[in-house]
C-alpha atoms as a PDB file:
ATOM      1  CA  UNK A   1      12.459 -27.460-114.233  1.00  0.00           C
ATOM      2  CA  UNK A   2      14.962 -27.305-111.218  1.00  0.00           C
ATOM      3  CA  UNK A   3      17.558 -26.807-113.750  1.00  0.00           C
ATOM      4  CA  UNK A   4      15.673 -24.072-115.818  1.00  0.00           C
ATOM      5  CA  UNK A   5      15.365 -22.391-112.210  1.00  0.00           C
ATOM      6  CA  UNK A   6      18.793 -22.233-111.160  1.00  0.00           C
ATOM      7  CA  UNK A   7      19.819 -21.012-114.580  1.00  0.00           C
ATOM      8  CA  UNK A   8      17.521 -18.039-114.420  1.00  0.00           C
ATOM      9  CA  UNK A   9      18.268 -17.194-110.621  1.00  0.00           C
ATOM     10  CA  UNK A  10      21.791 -17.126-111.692  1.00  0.00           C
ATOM     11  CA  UNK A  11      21.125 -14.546-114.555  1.00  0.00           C
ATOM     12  CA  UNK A  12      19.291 -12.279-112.362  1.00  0.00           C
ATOM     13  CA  UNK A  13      22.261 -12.957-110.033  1.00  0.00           C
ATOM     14  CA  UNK A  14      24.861 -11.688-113.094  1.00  0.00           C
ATOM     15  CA  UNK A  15      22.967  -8.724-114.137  1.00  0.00           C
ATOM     16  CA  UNK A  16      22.389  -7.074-110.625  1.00  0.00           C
ATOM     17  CA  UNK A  17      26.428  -7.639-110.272  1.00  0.00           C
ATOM     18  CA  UNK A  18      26.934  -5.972-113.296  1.00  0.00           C
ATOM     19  CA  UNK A  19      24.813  -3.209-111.899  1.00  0.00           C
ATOM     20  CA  UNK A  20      26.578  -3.069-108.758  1.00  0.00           C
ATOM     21  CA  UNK A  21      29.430  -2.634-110.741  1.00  0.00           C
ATOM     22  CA  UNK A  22      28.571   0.224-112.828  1.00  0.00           C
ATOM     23  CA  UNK A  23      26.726   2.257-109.781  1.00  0.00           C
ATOM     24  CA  UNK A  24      30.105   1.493-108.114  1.00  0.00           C
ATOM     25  CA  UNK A  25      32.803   2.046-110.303  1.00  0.00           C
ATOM     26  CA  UNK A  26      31.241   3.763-113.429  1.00  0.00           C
ATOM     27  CA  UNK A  27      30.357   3.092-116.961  1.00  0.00           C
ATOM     28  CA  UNK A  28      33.916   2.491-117.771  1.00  0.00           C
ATOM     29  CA  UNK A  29      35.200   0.200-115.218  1.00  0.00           C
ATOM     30  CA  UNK A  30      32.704  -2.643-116.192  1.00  0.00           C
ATOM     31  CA  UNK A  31      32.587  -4.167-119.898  1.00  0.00           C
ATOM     32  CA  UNK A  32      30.626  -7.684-120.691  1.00  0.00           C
ATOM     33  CA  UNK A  33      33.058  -9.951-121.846  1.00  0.00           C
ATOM     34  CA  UNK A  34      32.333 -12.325-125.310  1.00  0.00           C
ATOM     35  CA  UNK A  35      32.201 -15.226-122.261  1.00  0.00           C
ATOM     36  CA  UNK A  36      29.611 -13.508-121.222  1.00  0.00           C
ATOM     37  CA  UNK A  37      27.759 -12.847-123.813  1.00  0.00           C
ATOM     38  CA  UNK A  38      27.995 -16.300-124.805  1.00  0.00           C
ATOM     39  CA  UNK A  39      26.772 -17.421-121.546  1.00  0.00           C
ATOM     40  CA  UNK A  40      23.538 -15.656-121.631  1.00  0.00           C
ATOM     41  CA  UNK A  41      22.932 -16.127-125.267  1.00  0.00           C
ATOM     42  CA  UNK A  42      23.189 -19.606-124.416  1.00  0.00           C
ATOM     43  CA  UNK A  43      20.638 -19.432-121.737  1.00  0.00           C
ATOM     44  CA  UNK A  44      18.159 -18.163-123.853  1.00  0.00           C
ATOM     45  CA  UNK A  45      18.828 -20.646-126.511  1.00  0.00           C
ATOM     46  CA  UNK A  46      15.676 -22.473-127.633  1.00  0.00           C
ATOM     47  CA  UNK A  47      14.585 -24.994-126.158  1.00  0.00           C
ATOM     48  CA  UNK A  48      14.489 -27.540-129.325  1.00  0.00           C
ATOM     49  CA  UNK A  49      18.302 -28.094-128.424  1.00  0.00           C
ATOM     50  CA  UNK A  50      18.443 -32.025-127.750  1.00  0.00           C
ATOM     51  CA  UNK A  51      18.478 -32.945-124.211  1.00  0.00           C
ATOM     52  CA  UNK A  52      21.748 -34.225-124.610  1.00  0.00           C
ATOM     53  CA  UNK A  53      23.621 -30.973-126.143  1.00  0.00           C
ATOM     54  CA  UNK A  54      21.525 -28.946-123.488  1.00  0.00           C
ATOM     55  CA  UNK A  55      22.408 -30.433-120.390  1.00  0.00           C
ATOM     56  CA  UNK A  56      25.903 -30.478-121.291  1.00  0.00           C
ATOM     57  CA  UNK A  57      25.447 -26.787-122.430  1.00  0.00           C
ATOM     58  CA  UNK A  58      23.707 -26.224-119.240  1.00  0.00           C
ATOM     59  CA  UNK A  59      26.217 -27.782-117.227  1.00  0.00           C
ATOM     60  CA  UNK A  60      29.241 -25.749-118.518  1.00  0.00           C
ATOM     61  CA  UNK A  61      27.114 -22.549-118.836  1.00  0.00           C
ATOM     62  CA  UNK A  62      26.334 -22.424-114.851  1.00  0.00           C
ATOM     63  CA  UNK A  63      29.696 -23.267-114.062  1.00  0.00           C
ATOM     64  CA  UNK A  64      31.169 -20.133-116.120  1.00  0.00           C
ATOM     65  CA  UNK A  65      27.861 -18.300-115.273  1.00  0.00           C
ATOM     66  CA  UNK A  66      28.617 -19.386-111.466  1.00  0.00           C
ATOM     67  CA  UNK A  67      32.117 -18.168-111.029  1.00  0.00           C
ATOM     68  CA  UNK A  68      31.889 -14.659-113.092  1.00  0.00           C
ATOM     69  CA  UNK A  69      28.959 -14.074-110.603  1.00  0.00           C
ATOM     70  CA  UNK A  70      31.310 -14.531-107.811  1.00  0.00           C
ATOM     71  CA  UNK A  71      33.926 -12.631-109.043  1.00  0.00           C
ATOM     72  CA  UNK A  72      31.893  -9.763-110.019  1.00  0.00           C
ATOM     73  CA  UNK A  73      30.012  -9.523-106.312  1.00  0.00           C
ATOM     74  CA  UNK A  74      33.172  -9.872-104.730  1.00  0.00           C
ATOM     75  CA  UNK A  75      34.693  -7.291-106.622  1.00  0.00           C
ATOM     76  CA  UNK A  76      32.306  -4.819-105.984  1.00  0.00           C
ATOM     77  CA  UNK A  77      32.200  -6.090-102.244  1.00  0.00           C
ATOM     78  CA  UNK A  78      35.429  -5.255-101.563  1.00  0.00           C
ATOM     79  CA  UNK A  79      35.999  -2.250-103.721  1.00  0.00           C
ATOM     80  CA  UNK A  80      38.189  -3.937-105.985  1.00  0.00           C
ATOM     81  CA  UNK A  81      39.497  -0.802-107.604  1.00  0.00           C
ATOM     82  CA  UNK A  82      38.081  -0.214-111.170  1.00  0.00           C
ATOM     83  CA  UNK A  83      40.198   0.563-114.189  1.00  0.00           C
ATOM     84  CA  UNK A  84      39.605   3.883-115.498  1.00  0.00           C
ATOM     85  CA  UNK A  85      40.780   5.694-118.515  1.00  0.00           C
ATOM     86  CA  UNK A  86      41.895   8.754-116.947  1.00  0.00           C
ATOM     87  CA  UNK A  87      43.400   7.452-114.181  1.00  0.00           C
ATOM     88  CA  UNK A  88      46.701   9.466-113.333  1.00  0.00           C
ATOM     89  CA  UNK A  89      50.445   6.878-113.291  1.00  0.00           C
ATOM     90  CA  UNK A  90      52.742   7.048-110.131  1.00  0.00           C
ATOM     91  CA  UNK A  91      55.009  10.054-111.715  1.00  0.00           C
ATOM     92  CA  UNK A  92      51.654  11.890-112.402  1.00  0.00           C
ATOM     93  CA  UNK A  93      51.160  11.955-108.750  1.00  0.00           C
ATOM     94  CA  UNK A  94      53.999  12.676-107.284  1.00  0.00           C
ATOM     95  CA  UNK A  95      54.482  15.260-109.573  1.00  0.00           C
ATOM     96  CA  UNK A  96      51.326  16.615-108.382  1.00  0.00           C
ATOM     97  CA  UNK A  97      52.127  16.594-105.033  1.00  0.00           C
ATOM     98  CA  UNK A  98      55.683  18.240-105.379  1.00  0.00           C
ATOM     99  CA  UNK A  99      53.387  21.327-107.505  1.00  0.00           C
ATOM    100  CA  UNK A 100      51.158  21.470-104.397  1.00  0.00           C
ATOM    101  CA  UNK A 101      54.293  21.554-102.451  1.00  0.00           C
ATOM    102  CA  UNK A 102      56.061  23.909-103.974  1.00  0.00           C
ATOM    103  CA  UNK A 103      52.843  26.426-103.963  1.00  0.00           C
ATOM    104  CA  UNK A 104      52.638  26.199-100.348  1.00  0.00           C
ATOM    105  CA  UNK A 105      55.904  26.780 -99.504  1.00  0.00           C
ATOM    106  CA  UNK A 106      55.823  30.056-101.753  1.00  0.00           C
ATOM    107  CA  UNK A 107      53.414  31.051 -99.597  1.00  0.00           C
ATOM    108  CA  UNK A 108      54.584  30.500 -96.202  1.00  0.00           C
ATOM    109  CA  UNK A 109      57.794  32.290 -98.040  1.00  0.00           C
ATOM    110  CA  UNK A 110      55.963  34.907 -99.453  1.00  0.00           C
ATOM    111  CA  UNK A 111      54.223  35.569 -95.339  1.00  0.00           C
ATOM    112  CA  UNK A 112      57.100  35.292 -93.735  1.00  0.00           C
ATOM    113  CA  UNK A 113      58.769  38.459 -95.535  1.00  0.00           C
ATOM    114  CA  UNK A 114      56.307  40.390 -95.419  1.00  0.00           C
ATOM    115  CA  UNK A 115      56.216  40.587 -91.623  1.00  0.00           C
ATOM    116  CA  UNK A 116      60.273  41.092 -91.639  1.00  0.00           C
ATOM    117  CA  UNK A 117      59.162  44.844 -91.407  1.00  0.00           C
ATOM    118  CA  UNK A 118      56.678  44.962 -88.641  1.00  0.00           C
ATOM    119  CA  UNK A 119      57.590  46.530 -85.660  1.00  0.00           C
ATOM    120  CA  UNK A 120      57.298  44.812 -82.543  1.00  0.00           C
ATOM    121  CA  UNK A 121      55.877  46.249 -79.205  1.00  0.00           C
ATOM    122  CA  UNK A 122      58.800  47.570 -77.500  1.00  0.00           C
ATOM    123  CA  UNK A 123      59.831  49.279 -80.793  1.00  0.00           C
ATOM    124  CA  UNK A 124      56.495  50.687 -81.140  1.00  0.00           C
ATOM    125  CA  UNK A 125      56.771  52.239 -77.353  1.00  0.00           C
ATOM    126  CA  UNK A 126      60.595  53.394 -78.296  1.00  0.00           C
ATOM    127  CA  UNK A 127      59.301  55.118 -80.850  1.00  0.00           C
ATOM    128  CA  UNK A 128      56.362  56.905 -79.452  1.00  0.00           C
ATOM    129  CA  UNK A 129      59.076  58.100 -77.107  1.00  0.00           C
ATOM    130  CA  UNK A 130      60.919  59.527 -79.875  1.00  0.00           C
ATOM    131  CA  UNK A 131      57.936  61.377 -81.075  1.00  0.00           C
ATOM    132  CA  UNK A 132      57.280  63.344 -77.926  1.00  0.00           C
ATOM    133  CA  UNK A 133      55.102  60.601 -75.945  1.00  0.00           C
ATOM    134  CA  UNK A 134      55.573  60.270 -72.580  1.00  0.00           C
ATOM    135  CA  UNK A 135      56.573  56.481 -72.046  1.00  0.00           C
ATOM    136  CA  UNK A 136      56.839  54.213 -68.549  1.00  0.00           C
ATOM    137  CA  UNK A 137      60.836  52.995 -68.545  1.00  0.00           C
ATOM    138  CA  UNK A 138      59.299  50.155 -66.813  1.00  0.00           C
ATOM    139  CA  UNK A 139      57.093  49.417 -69.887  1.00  0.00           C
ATOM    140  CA  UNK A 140      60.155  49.370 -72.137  1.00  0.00           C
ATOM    141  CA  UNK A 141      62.148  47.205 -69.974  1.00  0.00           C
ATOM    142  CA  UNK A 142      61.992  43.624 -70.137  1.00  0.00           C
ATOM    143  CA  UNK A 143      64.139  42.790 -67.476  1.00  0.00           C
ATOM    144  CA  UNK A 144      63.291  41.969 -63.657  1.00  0.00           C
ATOM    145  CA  UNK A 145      64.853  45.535 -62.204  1.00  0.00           C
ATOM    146  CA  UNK A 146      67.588  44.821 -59.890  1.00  0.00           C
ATOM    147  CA  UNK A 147      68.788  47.038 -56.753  1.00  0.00           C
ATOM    148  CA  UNK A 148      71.079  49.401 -57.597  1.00  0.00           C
ATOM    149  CA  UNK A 149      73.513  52.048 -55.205  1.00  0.00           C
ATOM    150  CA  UNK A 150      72.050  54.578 -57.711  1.00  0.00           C
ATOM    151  CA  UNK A 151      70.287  56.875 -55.327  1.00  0.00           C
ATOM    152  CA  UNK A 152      67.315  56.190 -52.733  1.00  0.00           C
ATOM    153  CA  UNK A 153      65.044  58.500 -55.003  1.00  0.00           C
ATOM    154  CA  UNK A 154      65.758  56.504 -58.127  1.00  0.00           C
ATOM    155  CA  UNK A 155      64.754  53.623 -56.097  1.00  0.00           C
ATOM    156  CA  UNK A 156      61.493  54.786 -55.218  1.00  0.00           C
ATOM    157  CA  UNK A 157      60.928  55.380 -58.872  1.00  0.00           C
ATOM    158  CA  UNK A 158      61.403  51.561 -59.721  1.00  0.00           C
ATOM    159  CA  UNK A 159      59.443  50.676 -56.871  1.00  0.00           C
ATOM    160  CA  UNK A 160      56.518  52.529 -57.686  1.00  0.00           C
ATOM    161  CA  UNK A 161      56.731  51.426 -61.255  1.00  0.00           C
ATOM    162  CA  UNK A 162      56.851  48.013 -60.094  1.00  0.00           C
ATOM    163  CA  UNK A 163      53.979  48.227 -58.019  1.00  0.00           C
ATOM    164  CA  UNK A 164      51.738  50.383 -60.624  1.00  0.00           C
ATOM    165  CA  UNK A 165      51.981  47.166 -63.147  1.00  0.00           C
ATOM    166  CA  UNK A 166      52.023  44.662 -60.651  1.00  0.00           C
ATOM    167  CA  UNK A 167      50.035  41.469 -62.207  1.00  0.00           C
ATOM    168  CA  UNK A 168      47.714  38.258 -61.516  1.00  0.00           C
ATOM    169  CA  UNK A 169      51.361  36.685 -60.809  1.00  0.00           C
ATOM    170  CA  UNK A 170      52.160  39.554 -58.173  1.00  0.00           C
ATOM    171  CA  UNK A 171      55.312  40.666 -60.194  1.00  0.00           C
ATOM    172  CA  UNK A 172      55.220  44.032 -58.856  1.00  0.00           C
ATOM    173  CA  UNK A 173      55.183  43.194 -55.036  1.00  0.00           C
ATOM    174  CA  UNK A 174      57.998  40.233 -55.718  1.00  0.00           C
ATOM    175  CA  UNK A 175      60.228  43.300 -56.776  1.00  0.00           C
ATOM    176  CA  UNK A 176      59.687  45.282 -54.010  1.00  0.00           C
ATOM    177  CA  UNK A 177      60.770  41.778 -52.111  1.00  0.00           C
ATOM    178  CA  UNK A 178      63.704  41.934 -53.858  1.00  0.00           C
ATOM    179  CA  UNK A 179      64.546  45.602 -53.324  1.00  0.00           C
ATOM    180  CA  UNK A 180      63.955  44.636 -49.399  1.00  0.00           C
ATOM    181  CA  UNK A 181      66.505  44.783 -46.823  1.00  0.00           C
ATOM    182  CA  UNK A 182      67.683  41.440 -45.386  1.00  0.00           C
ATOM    183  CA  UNK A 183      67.661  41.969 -42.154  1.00  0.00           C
ATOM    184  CA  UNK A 184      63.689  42.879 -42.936  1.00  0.00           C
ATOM    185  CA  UNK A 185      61.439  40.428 -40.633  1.00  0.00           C
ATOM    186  CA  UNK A 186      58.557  40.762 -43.716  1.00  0.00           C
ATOM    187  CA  UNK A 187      60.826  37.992 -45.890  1.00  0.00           C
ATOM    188  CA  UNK A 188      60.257  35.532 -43.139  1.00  0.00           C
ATOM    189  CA  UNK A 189      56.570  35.650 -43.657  1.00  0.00           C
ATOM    190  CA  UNK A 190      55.626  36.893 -47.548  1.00  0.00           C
ATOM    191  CA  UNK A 191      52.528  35.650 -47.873  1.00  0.00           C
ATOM    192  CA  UNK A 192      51.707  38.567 -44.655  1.00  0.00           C
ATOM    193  CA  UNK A 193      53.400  40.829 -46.738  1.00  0.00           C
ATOM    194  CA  UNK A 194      51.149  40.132 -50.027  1.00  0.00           C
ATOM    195  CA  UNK A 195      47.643  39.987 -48.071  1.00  0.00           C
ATOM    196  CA  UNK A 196      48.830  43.019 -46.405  1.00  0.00           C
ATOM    197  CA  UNK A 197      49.272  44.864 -49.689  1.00  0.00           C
ATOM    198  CA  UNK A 198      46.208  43.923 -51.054  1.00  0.00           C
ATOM    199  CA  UNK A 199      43.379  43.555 -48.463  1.00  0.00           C
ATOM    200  CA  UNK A 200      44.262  46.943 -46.788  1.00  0.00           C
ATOM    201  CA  UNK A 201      44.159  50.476 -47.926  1.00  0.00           C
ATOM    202  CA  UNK A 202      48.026  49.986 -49.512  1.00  0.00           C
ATOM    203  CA  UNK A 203      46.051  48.279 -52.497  1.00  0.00           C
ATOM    204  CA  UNK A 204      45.807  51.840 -54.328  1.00  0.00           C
ATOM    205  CA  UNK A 205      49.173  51.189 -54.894  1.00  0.00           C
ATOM    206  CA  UNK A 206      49.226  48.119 -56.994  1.00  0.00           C
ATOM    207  CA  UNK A 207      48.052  49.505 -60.335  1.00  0.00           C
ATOM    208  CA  UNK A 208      45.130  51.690 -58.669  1.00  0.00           C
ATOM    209  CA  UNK A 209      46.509  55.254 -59.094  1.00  0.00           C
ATOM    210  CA  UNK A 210      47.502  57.618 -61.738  1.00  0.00           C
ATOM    211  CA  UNK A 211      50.483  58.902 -60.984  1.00  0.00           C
ATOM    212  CA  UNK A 212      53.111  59.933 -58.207  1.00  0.00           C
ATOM    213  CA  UNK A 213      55.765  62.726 -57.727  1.00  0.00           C
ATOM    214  CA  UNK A 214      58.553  62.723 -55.231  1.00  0.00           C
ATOM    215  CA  UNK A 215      58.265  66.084 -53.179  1.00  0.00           C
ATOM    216  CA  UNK A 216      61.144  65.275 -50.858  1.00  0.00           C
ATOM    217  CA  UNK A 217      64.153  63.177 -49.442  1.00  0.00           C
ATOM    218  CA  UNK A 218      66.109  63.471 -46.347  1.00  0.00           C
ATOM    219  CA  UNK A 219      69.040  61.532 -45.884  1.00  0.00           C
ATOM    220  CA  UNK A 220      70.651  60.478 -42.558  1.00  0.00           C
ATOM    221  CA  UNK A 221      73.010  58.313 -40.665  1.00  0.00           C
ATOM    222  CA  UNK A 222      71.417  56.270 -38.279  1.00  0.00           C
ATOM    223  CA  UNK A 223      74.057  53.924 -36.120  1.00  0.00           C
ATOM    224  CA  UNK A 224      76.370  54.129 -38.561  1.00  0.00           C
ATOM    225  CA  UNK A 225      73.764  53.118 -41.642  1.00  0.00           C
ATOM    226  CA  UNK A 226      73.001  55.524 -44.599  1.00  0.00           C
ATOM    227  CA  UNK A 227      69.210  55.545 -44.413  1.00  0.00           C
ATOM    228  CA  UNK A 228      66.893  57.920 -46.201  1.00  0.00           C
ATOM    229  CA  UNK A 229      63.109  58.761 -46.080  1.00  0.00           C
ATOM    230  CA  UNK A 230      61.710  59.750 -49.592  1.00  0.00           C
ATOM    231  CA  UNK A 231      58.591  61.247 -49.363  1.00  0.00           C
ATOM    232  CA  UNK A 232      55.965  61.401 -52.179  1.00  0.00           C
ATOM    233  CA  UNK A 233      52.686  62.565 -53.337  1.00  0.00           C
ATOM    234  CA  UNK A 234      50.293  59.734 -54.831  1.00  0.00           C
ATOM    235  CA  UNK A 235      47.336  60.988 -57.437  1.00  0.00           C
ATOM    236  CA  UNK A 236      44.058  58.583 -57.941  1.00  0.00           C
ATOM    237  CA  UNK A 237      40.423  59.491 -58.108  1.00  0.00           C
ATOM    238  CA  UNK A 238      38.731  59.995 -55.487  1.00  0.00           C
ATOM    239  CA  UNK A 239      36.276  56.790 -56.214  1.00  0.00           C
ATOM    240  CA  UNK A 240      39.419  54.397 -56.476  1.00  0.00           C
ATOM    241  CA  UNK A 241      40.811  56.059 -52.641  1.00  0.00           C
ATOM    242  CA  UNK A 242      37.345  55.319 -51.663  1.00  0.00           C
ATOM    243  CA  UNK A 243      37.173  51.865 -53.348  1.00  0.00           C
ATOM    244  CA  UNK A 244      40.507  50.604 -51.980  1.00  0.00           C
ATOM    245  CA  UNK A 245      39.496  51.733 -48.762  1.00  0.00           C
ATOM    246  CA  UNK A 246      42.033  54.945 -47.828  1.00  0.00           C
ATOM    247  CA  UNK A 247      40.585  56.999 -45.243  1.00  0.00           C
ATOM    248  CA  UNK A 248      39.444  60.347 -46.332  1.00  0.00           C
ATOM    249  CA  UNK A 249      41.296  61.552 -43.354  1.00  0.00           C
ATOM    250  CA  UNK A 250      44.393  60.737 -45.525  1.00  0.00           C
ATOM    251  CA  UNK A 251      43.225  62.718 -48.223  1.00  0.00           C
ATOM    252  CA  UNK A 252      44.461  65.999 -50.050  1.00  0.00           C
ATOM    253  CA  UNK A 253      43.190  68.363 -52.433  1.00  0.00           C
ATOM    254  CA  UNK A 254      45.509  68.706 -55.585  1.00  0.00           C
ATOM    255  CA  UNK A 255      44.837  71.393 -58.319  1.00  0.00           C
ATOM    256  CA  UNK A 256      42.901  68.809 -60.594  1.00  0.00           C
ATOM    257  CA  UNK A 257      39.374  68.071 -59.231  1.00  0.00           C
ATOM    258  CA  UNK A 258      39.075  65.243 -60.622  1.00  0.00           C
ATOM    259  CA  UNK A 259      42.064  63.525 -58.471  1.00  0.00           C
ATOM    260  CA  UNK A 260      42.911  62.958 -54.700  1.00  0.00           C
ATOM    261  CA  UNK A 261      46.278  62.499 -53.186  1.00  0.00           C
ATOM    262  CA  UNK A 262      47.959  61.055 -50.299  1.00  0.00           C
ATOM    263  CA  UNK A 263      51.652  61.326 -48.774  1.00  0.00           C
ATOM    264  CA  UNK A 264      53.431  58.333 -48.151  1.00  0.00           C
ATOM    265  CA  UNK A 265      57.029  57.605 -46.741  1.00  0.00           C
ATOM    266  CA  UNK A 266      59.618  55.345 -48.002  1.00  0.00           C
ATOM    267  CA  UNK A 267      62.620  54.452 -45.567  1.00  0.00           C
ATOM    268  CA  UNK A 268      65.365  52.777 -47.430  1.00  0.00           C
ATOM    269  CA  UNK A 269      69.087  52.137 -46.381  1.00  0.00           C
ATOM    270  CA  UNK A 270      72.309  51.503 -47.929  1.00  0.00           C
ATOM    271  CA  UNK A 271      73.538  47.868 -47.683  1.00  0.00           C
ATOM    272  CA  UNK A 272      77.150  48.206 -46.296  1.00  0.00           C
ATOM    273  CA  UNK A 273      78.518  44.964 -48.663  1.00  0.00           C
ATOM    274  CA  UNK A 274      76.629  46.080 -52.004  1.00  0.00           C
ATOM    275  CA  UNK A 275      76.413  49.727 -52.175  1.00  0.00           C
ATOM    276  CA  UNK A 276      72.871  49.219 -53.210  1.00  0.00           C
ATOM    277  CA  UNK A 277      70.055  51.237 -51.570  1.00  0.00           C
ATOM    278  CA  UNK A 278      67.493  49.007 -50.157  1.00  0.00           C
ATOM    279  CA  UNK A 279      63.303  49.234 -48.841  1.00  0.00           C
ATOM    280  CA  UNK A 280      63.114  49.110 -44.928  1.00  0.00           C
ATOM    281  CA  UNK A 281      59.715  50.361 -44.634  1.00  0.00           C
ATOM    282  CA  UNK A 282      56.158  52.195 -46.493  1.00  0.00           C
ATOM    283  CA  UNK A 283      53.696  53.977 -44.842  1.00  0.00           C
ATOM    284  CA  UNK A 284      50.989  56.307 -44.790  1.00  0.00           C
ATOM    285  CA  UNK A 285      51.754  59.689 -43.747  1.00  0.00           C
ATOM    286  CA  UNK A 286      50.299  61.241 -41.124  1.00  0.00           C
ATOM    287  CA  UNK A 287      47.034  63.268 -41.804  1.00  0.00           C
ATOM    288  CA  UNK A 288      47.847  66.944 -42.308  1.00  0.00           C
ATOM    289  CA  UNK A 289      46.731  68.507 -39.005  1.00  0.00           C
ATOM    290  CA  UNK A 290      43.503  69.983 -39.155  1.00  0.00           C
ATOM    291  CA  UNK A 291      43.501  73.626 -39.752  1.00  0.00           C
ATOM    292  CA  UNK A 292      41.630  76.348 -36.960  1.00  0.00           C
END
């Protein structure tokens, strides 16, 4: 009975392996062998079998019965992998993957000339200037400007530009650092000069006004130094003025109602070694006296 037992526990024991291995690896990758077969036609021999020829049947059935078991639950236990009919060689593969390459690469190919042709920024703003546009030669310009002995006016002009885009990284008041005479005490102490610039009413200047127009320039010699005081005119609204804190005393009308203006002076001098004209001072001009 013990025996009987055994040899149906291991039948259930093939059959749910055989399962396994179907819901695993499909239909195809799990044929009954004729061993087998043979083993579980055996185990449902009759019983009038002598004892003798049974046991010995018996015997050698659970030992086959016993080991394909174990091969098929370790198969499908560690995913073994299953032989399939369609299953593609090594060249099939790799010739695959160098079709997949090649498609890609067409692609990337294909992308990469077709934005050969697109204009980048600066030759989009070169050729609105072409057209007619007016265009900021500071805008165009990707290099840090650089003093030059050009003329104090043209100096203001680069200043101003500076300061009109100056950035989160303070750009525009690092040029005007640049542009600065030496002898300047404001380069021992920048960080003055920054909060200066920015917490007082000289903040209209760094990117808070419309535009600006030199109205004069005189030039003089001042103990033997080439100096020069450029006056300008610079336009905002009269909400930014307000907003950046410039005294309405300061204030002009201008022909467009919608903007204010203010006058402000910029000293520079000409450094004796360079030739180049270079920032002394900028200020607020005085308020036009008031008229009787």
């Amino acid at each position: 009975l013990a025996s009987n037992k055994a040899d149906r526990m291991l039948s259930v024991v093939v059959r749910t392996a055989a399962i396994a291995a179907i819901l695993s690896h499909g239909v195809a990758a799990f044929a009954p062998s004729s061993a087998l077969l043979g083993v579980q036609s055996q185990l449902n021999a009759p019983e009038a079998s002598s004892r003798r020829g049974t046991k010995l049947m018996m015997s050698v059935d659970r030992d086959v019965t016993r080991r394909m078991a174990v091969g098929a639950v370790l198969a499908a236990g560690l995913g073994l992998p299953a032989l399939r009919v369609n299953a593609m060689t090594e060249e099939e593969e790799l010739k695959k993957l160098q079709e997949e390459a090649a498609r890609l690469q067409g692609l990337f190919d294909s992308q990469k000339k077709a934005n050969e042709g697109v204009p980048g920024l600066k030759d989009a703003i070169k050729s609105s200037a072409k057209a007619g546009a007016p265009v900021d030669d500071a805008i165009v310009s990707t290099s840090k400007p650089k003093p030059s002995p050009s003329s104090p006016e043209e100096t203001v002009k680069t200043l101003m530009g500076a300061l009109k885009s100056n950035d989160k990284n303070d750009s525009g008041l690092k040029t005007v650092l640049d542009f600065t005479n030496p002898e300047n005490p404001i380069l021992q102490n920048t960080q003055f000069f920054f909060n200066q610039m920015k917490n007082s009413k000289y903040n209209v200047l760094l990117g808070n006004f419309d535009k600006f127009e030199i109205i004069n320039s005189d030039k003089f010699t001042n103990d033997g130094k080439q100096v020069a005081i450029v006056t300008m005119k610079v336009f905002a609204p009269f909400k930014s003025m307000m907003i950046n804190s410039v005294p309405s005393e300061y204030l002009l009308q201008t022909s467009d109602k919608n903007l204010s203006a203010v006058k402000i002076n910029w000293q520079l001098s000409k450094d004796a070694k360079s030739g180049n004209w270079l920032s002394d001072t900028m200020y607020f001009a005085p308020p036009p006296e008031p008229q009787e």
